[in-house]
N, C-alpha and C. Protein backbone atom coordinates (compact mmCIF):
# COMPACT_ATOMS: atom_id res chain seq x y z
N UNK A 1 13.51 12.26 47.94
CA UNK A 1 12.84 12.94 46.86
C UNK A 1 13.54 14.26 46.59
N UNK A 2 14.01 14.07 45.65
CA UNK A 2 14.88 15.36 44.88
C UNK A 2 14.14 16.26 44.06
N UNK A 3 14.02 17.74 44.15
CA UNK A 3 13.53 18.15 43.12
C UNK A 3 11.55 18.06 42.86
N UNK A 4 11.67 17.44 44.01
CA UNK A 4 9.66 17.36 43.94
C UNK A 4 9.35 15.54 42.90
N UNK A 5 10.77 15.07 42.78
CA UNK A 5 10.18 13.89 41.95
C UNK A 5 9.98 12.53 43.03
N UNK A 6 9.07 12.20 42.67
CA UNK A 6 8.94 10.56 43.16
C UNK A 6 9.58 9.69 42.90
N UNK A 7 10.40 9.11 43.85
CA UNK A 7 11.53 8.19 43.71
C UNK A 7 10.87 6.47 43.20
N UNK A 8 9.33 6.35 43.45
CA UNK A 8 8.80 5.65 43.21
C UNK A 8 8.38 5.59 41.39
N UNK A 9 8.47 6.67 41.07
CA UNK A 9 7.94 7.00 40.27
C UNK A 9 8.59 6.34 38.69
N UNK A 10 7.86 5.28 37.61
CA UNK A 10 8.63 4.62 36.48
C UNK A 10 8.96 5.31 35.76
N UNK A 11 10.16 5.17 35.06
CA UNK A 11 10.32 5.91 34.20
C UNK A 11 9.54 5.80 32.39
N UNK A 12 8.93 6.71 31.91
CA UNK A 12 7.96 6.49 30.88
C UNK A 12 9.17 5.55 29.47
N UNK A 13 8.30 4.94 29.03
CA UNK A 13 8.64 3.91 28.05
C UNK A 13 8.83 4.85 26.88
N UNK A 14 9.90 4.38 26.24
CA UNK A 14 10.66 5.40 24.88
C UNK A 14 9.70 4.49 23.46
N UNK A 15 9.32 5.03 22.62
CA UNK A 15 8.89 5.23 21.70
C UNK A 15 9.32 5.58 21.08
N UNK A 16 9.91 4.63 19.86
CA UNK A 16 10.40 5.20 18.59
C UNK A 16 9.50 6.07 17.89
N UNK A 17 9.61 7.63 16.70
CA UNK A 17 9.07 7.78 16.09
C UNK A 17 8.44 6.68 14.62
N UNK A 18 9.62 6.10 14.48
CA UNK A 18 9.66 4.93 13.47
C UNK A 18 7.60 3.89 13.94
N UNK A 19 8.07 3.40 15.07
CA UNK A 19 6.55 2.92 15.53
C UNK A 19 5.72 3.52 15.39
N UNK A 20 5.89 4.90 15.65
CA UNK A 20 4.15 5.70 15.16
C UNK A 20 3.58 5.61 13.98
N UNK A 21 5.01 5.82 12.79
CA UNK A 21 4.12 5.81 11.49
C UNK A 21 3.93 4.96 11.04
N UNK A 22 4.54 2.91 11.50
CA UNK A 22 4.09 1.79 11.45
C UNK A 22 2.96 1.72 11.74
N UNK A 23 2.71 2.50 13.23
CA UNK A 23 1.38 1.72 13.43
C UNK A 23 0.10 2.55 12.90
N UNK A 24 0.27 3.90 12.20
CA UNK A 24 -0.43 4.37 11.77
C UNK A 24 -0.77 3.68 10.53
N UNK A 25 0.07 3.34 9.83
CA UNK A 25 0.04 2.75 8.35
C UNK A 25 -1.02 1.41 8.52
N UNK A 26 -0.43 0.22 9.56
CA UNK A 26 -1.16 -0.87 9.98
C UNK A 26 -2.50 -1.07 10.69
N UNK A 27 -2.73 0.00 11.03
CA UNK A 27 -3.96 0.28 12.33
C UNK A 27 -5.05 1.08 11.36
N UNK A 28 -4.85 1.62 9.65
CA UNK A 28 -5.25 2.53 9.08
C UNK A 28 -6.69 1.54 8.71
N UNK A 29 -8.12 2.20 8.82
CA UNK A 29 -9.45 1.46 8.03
C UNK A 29 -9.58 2.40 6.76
N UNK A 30 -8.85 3.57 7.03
CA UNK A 30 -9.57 4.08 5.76
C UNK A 30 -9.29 3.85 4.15
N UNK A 31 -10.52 2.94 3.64
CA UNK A 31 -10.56 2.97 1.85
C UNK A 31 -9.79 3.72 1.19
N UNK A 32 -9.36 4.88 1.77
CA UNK A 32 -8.74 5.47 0.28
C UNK A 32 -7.23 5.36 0.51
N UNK A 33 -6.89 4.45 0.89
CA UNK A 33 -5.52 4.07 0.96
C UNK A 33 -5.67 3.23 -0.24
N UNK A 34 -6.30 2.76 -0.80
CA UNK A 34 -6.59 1.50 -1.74
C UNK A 34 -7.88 2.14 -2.85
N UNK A 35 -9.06 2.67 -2.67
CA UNK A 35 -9.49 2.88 -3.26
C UNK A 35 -9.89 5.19 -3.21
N UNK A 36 -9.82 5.40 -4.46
CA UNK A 36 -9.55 6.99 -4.28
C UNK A 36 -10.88 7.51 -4.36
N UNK A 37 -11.10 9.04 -4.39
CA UNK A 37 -12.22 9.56 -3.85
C UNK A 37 -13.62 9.31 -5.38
N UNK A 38 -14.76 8.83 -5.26
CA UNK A 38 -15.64 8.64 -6.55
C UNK A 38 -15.69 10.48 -7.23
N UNK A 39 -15.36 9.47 -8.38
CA UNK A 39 -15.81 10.97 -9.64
C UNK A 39 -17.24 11.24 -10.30
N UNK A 40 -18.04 12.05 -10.27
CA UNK A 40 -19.01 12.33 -10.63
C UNK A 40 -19.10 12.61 -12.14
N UNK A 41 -19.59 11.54 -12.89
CA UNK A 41 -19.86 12.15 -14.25
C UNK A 41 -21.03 12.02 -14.95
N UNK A 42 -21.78 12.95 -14.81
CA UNK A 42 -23.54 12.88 -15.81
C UNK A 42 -24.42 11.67 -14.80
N UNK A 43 -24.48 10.80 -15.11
CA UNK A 43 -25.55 9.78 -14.25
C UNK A 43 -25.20 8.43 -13.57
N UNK A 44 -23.76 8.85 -13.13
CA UNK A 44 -22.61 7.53 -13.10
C UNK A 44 -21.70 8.09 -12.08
N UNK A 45 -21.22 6.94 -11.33
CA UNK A 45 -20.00 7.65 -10.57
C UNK A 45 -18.95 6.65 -10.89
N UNK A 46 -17.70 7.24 -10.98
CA UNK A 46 -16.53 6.43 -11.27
C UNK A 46 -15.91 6.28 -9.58
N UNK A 47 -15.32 5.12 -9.70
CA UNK A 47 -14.80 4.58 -8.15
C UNK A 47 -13.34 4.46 -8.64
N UNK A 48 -12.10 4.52 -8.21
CA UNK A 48 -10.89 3.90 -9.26
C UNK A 48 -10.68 3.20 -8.09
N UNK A 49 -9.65 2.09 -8.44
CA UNK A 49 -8.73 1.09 -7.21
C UNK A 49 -7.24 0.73 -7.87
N UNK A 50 -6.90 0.98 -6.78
CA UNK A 50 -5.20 0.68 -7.27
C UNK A 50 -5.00 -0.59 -5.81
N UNK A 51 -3.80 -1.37 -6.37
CA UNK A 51 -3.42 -1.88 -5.11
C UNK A 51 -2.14 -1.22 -4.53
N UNK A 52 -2.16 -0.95 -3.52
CA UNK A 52 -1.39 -0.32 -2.61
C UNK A 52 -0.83 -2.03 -1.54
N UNK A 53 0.61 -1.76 -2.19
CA UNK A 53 1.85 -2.35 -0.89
C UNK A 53 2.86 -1.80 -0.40
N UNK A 54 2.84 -1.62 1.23
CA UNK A 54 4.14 -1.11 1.83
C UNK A 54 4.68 -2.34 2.47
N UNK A 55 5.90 -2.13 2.98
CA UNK A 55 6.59 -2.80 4.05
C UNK A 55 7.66 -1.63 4.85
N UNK A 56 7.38 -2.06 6.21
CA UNK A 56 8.17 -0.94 6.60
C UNK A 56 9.12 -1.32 7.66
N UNK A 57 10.46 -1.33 8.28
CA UNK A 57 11.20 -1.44 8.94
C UNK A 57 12.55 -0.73 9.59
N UNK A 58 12.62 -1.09 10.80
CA UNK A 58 13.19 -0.09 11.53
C UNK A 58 13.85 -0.80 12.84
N UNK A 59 14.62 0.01 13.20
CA UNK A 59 15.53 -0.76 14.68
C UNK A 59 15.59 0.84 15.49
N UNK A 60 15.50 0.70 17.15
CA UNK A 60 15.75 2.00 17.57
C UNK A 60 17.10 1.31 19.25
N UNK A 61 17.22 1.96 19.37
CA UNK A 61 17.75 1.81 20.68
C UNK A 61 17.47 3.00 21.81
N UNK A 62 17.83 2.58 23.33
CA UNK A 62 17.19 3.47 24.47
C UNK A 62 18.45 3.77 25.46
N UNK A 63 19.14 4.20 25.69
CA UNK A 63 20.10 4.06 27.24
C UNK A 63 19.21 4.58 28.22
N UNK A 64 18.64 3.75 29.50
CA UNK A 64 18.11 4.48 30.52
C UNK A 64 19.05 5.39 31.43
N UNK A 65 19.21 6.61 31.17
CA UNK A 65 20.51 7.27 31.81
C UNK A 65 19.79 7.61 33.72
N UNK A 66 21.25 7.57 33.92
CA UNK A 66 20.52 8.01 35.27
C UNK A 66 20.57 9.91 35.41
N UNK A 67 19.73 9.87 36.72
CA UNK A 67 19.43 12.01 36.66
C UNK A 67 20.83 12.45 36.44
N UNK A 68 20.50 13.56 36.00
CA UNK A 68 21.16 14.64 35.44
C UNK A 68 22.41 14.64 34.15
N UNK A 69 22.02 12.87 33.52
CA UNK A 69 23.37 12.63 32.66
C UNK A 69 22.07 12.52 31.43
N UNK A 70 22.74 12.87 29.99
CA UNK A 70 21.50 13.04 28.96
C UNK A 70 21.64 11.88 28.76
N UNK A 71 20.14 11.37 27.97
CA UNK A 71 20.37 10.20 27.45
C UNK A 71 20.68 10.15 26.17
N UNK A 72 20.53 8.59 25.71
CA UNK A 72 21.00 8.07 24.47
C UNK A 72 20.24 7.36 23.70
N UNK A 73 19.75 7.63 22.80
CA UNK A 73 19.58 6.84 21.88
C UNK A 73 19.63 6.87 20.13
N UNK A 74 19.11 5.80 19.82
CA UNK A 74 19.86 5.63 18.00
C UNK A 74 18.42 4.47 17.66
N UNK A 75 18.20 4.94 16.35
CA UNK A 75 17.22 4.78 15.79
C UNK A 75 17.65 4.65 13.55
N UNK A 76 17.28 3.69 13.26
CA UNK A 76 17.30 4.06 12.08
C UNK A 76 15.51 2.97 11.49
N UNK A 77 15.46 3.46 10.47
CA UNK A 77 14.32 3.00 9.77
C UNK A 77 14.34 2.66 7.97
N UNK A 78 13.07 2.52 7.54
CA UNK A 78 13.14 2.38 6.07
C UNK A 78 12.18 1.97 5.34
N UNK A 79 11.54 1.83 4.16
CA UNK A 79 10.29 1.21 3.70
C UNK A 79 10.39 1.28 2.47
N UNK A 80 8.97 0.87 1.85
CA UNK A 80 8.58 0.94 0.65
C UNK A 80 7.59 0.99 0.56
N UNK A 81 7.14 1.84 -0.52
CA UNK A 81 5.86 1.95 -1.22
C UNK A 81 5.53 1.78 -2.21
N UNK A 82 4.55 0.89 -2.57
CA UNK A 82 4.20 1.10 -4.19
C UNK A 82 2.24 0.48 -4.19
N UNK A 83 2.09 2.18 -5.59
CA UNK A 83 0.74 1.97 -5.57
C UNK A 83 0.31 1.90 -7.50
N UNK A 84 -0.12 0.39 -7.35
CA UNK A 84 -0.52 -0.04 -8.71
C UNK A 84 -2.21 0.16 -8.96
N UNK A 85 -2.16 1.00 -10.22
CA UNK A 85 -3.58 1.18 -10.79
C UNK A 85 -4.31 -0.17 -11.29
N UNK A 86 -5.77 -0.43 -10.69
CA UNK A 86 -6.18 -1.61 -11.09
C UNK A 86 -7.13 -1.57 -12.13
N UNK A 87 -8.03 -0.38 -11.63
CA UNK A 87 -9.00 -0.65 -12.69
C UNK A 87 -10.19 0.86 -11.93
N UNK A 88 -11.22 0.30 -12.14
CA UNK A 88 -12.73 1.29 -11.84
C UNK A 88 -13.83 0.78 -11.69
N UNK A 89 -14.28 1.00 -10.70
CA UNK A 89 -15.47 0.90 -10.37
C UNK A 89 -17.03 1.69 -11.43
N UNK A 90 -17.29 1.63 -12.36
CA UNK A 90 -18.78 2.28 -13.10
C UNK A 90 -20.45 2.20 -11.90
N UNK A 91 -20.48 3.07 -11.39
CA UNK A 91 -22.23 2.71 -11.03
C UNK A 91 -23.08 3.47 -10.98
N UNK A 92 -23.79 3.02 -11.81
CA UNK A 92 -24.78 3.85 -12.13
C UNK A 92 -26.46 3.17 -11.58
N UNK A 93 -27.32 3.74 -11.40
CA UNK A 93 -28.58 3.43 -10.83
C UNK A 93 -29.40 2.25 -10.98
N UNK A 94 -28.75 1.69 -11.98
CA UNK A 94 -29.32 0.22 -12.40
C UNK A 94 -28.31 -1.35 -12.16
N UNK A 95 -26.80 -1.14 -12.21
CA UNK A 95 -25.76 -1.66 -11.87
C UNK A 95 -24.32 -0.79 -11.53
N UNK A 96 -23.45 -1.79 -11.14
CA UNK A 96 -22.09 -1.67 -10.85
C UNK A 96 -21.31 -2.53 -12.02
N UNK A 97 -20.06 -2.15 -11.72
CA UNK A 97 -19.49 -2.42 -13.08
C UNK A 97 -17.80 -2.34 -12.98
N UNK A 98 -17.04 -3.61 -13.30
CA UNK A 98 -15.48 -3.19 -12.76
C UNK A 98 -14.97 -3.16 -13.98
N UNK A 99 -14.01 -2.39 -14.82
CA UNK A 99 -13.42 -2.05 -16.09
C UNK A 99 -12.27 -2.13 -15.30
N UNK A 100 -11.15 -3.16 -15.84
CA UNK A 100 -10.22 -3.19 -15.32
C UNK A 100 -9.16 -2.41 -16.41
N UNK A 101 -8.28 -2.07 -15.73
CA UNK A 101 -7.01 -1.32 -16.28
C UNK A 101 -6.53 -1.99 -17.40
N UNK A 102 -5.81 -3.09 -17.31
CA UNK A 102 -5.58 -3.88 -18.22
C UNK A 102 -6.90 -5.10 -19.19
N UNK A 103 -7.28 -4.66 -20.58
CA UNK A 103 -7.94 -5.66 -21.22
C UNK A 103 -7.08 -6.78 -21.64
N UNK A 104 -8.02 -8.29 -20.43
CA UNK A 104 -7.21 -8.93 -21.27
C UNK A 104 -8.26 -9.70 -21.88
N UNK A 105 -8.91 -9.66 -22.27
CA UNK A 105 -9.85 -10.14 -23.16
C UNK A 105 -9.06 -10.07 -24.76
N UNK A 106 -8.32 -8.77 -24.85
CA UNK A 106 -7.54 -7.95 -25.98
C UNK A 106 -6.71 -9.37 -26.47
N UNK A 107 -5.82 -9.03 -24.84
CA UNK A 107 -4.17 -9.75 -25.21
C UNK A 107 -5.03 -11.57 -25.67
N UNK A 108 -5.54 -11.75 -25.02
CA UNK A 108 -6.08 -13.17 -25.45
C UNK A 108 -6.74 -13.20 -26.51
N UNK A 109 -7.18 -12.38 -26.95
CA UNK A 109 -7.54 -12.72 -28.76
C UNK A 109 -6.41 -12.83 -29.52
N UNK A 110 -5.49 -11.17 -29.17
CA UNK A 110 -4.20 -11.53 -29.87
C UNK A 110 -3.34 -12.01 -29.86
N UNK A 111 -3.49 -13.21 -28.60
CA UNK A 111 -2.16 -14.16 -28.67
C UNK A 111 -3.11 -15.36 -29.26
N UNK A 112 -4.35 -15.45 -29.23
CA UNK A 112 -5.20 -16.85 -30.10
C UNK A 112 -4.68 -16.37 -31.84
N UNK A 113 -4.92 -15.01 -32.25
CA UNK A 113 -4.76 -14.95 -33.67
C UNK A 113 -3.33 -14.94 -33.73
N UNK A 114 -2.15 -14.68 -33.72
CA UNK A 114 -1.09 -15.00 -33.49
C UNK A 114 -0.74 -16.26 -33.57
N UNK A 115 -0.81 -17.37 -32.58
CA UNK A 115 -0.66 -18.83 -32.53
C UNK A 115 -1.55 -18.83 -33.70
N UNK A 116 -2.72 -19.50 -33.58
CA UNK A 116 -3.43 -19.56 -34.93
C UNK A 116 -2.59 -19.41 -36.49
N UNK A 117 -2.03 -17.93 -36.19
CA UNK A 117 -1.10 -17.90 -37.66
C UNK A 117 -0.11 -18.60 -37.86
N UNK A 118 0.73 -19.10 -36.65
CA UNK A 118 1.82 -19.73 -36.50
C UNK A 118 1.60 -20.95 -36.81
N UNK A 119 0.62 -21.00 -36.22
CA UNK A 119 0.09 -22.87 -36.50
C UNK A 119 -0.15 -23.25 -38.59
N UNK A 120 -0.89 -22.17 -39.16
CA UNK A 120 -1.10 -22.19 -40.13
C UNK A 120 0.20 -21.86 -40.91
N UNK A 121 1.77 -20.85 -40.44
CA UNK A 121 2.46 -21.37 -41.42
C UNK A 121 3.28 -22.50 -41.32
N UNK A 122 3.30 -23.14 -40.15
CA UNK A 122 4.20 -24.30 -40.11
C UNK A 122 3.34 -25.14 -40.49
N UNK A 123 2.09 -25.70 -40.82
CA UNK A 123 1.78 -26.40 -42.05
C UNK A 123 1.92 -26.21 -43.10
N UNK A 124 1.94 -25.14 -43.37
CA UNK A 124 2.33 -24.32 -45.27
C UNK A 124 3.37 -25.10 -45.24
N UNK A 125 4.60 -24.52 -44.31
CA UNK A 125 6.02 -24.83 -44.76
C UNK A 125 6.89 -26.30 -44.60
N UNK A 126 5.53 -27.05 -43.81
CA UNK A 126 5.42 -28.56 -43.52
C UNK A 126 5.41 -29.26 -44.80
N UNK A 127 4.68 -28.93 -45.89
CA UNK A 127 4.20 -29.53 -47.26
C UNK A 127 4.94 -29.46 -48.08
């Protein structure tokens, strides 16, 4: 025993920083990663939701050096993020209510009146 250390003693397991903020990201319960904080307006609260996707990846390496030589290691990482607006939550004291971001109630009328017209001039120009 050199130095007051225990020759018995393991040496502690290396930990990438890269793993912490994986497993923080993966291990996360909290809603507002996905849904953001409710807005208060008059007799209603607004909820918003976006969808949120990451992927994250990384490689590290360890040299177990022996005493008094430094060690080694190499680490690289990388990810992505992306956070898409979905829509809102409305609730108010009598119901809930989801208004989505995109109307497609809209686009589907205006691709029915559209076709519809199309349909009507290629019979015109049929005759």
């Amino acid at each position: 025993m050199e130095d007051g250390k225990n020759s018995n003693e393991k040496p502690k397991a290396y930990r990438s920083p890269i793993g912490v903020i994986f497993d923080k990201f993966s291990q996360s319960k909290d809603v507002s990663l996905i849904y953001g904080e409710p807005i208060e307006l008059e007799n209603k609260r607004v909820l918003p939701v976006a969808k949120v996707d990451y992927y994250v990846g990384g490689g590290g390496g360890y040299s177990n050096a022996e005493e008094n030589n430094s060690t080694a290691q190499g680490e690289g990482g990388g990810g992505y993020i992306s956070v898409k607006p979905v829509g809102v939550f409305e609730i108010t004291s009598s119901k809930v209510k989801f208004k989505p971001v995109i109307r497609w109630d809209f686009f589907l009328t205006l691709f029915s009146i559209i076709t519809f017209g199309l349909i009507l001039l290629r019979k015109k120009s049929a005759r």
